[in-house]
Protein backbone atom coordinates (compact mmCIF):
# COMPACT_ATOMS: atom_id res chain seq x y z
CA UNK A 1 13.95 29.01 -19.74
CA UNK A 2 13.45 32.84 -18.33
CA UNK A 3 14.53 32.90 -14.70
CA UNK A 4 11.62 33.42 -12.12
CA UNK A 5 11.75 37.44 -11.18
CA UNK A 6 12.48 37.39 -7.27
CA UNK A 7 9.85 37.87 -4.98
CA UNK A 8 10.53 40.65 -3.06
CA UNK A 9 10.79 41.20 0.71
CA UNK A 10 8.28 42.22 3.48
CA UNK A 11 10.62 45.19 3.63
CA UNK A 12 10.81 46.01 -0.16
CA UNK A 13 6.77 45.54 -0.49
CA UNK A 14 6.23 48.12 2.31
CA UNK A 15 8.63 50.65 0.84
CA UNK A 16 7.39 50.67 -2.76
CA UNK A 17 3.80 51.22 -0.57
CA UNK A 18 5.48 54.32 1.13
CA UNK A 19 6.75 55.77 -2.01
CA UNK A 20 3.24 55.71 -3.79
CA UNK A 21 1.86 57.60 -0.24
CA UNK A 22 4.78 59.91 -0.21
CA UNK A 23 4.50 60.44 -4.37
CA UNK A 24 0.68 61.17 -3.38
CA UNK A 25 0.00 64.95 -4.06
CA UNK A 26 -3.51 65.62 -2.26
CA UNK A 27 -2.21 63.00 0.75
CA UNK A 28 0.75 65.26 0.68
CA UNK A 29 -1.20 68.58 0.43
CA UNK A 30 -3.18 67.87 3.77
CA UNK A 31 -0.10 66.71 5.68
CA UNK A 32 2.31 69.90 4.53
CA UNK A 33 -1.20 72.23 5.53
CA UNK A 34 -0.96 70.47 8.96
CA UNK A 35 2.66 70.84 9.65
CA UNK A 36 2.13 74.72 8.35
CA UNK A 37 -0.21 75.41 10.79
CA UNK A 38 1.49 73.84 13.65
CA UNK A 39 4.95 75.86 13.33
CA UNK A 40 2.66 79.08 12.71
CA UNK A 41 6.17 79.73 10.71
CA UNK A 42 4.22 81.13 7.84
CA UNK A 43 1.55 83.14 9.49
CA UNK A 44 -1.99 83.82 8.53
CA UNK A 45 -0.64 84.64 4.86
CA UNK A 46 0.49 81.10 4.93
CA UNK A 47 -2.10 79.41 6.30
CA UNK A 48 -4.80 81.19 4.59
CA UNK A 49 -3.19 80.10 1.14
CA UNK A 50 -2.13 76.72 2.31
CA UNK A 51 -6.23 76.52 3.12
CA UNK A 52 -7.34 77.40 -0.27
CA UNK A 53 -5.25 76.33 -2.90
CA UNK A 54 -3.79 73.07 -1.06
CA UNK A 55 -6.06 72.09 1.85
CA UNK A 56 -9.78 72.66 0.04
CA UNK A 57 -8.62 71.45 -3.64
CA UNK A 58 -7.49 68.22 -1.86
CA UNK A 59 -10.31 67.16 0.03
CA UNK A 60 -12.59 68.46 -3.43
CA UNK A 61 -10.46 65.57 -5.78
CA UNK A 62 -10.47 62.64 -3.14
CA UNK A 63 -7.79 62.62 -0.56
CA UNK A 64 -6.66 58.98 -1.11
CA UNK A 65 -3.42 57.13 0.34
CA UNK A 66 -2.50 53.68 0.45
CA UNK A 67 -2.57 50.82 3.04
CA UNK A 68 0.42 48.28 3.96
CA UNK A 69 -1.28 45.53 0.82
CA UNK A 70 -1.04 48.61 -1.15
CA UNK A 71 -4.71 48.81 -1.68
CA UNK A 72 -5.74 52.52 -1.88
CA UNK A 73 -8.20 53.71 0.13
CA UNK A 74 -9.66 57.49 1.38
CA UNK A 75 -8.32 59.34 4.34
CA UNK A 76 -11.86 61.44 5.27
CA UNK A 77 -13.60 57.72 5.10
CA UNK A 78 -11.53 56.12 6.88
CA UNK A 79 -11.16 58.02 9.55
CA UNK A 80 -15.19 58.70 9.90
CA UNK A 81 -15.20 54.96 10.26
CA UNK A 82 -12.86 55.09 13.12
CA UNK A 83 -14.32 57.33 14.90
CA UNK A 84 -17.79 55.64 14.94
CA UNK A 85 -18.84 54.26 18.32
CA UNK A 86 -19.09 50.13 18.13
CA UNK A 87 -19.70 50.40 14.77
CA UNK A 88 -22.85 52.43 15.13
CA UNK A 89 -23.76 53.94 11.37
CA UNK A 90 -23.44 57.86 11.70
CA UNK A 91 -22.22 57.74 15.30
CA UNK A 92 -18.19 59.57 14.16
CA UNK A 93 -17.12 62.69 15.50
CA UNK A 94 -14.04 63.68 13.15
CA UNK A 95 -12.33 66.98 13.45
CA UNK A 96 -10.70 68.39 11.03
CA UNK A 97 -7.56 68.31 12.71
CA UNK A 98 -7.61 64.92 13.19
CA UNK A 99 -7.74 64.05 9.27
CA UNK A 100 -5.01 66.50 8.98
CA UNK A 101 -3.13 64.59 12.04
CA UNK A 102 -4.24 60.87 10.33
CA UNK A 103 -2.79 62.65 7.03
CA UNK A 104 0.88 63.66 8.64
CA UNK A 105 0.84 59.93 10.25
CA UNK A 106 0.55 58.38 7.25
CA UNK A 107 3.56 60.24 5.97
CA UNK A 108 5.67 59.83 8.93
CA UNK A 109 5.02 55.91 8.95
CA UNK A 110 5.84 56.20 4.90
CA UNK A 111 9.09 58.03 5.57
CA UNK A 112 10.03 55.31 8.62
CA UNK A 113 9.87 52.62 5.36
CA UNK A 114 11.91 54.21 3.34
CA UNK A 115 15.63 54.11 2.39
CA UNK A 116 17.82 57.17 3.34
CA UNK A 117 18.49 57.45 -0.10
CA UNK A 118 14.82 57.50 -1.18
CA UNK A 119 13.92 60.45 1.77
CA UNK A 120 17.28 62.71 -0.06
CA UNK A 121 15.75 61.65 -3.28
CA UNK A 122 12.63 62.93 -2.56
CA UNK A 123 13.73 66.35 -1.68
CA UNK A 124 15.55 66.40 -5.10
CA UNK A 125 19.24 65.20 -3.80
CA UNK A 126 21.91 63.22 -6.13
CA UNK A 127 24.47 63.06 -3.86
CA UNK A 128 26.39 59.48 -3.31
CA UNK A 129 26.09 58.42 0.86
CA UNK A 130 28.55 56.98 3.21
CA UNK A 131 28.59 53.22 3.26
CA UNK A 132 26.28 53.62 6.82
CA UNK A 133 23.98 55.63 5.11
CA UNK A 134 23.51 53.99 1.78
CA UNK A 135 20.59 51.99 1.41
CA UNK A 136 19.85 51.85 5.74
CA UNK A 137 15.99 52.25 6.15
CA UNK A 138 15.19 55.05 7.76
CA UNK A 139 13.83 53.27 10.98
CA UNK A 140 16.87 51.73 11.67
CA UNK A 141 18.10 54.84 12.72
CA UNK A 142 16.53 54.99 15.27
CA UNK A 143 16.86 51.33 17.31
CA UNK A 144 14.18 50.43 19.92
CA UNK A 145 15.44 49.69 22.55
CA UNK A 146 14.34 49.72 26.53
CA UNK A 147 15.90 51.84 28.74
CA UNK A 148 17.45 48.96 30.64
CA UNK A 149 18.79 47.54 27.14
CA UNK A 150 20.15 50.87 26.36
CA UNK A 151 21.54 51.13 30.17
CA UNK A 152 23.48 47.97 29.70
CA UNK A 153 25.13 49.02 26.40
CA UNK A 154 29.04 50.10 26.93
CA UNK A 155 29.60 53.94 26.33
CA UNK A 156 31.02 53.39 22.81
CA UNK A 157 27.95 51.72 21.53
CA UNK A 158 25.71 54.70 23.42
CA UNK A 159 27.24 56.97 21.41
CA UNK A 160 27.00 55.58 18.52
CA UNK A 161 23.23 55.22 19.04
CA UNK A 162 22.30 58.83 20.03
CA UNK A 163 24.60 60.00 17.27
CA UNK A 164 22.11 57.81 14.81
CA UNK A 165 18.86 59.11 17.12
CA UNK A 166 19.82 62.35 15.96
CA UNK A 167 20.57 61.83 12.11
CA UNK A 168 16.92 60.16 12.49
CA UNK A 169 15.32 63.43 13.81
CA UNK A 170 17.33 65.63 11.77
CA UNK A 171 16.62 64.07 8.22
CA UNK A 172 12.52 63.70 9.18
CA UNK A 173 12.30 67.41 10.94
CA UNK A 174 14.34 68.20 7.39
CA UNK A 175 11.74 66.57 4.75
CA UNK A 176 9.34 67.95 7.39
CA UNK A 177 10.44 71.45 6.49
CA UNK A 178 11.34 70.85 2.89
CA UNK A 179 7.62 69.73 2.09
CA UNK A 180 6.29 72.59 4.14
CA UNK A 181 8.51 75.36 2.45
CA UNK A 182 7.96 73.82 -1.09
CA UNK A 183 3.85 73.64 -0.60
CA UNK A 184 3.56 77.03 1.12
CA UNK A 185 5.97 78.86 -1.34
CA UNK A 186 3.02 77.20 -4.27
CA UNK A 187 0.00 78.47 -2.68
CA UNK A 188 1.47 81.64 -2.29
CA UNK A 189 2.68 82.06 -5.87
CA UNK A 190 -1.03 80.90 -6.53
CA UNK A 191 -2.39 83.07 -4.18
CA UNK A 192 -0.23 86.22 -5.91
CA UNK A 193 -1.43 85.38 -9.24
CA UNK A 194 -5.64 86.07 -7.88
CA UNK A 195 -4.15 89.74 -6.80
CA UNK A 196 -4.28 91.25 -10.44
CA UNK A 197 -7.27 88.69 -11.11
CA UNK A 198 -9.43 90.97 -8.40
CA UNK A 199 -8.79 93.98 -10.14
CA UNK A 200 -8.77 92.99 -13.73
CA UNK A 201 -12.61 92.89 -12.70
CA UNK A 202 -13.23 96.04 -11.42
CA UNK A 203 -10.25 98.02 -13.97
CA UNK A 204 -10.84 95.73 -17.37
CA UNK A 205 -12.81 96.22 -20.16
CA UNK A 206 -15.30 93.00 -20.00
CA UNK A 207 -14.03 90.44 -23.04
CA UNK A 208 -15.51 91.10 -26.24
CA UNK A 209 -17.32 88.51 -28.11
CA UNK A 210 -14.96 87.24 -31.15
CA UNK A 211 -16.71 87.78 -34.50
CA UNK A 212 -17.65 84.66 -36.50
CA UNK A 213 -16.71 84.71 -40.36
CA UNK A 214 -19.61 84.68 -41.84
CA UNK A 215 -19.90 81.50 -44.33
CA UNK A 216 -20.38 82.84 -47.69
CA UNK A 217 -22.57 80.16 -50.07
């Protein structure tokens, strides 16, 4: 008799659910164009591009992500519905900002799920991690914990949690940047390629018709 395939955890459930948001490109596309235009790293070149090959396109094919049961549902929807006062139909008020915002949440909460290995992974890394790092969720580095908790710790164990505070920050401010750099760097190789497009149209010789071989009976 075939043994019953384990059920898996709360824990394993919610990270295979992070993965599929994280894995999500248009999801993805709106949350890199939001953390873009925050840093203002990439300047109106950046943001202009990130806008119209990343941002628009998204929004045009369904910006979709997917909730804790790992039902998929739509961003722009969703968040109309939020916004709507009691429940009134037609009564939201959503910026864009705030999709973009609802769009980086759902990204940050997906990384928070995920295994240390899985957040390398995703920015291409094959490296092998130090027994504290291999396979620790990403939330656990970063305890919560009071400030009177925290106060009553001995020094040694203080340490030992700002040292993991900061490998938190460090690896989410890194995917941060990773995903930013890698979608910016596409829409402006996209954006490159419409430069010769523009003047193909004013320097080009309009595309001749191809002939058809006439069928001989």
């Amino acid at each position: 008799m075939a043994d019953k395939p384990k059920e898996k955890t709360p824990e394993e459930l919610k990270r295979e659910v992070a993965q599929k948001n994280l894995k999500a490109t248009n999801l993805m596309n709106v949350a890199a164009a939001y953390l873009v235009h925050k840093s203002g790293q990439w300047g109106a070149d950046g943001d202009n591009a990130m806008n119209e090959f990343k941002y628009f396109p998204a929004f045009n094919s369904g910006t979709k992500a997917y909730a804790a049961d790992g039902t998929e549902y739509d961003v722009v929807k969703n968040s109309i519905l939020a916004s709507r006062e009691d429940g009134q139909l037609y009564s939201g008020n959503v910026s864009e900002m705030k999709i973009m915002k609802d769009c980086a949440a759902v990204m940050q909460e997906s990384l928070n799920a995920l295994t240390v290995n899985d957040v390398m992974g995703l920015m291409g890394s094959k490296a092998e991690f130090k027994a504290g790092f291999n396979g620790k969720y990403v939330r656990d580095l970063m305890p919560q914990l009071s400030e009177e908790e925290f106060a009553k710790l001995p020094a040694d164990k203080k340490a030992a949690i700002e040292e993991s505070m900061k490998t938190y920050q460090n690896l989410i401010a890194s995917y941060q940047t990773y995903l930013a750099r890698t979608k910016v760097s596409e829409a402006l190789a996209e954006s490159a390629k419409q430069i010769p497009k523009g003047l193909e149209k004013i320097l080009a010789e309009p595309a001749k018709p191809k002939n058809r071989s006439k069928i001989v009976k």
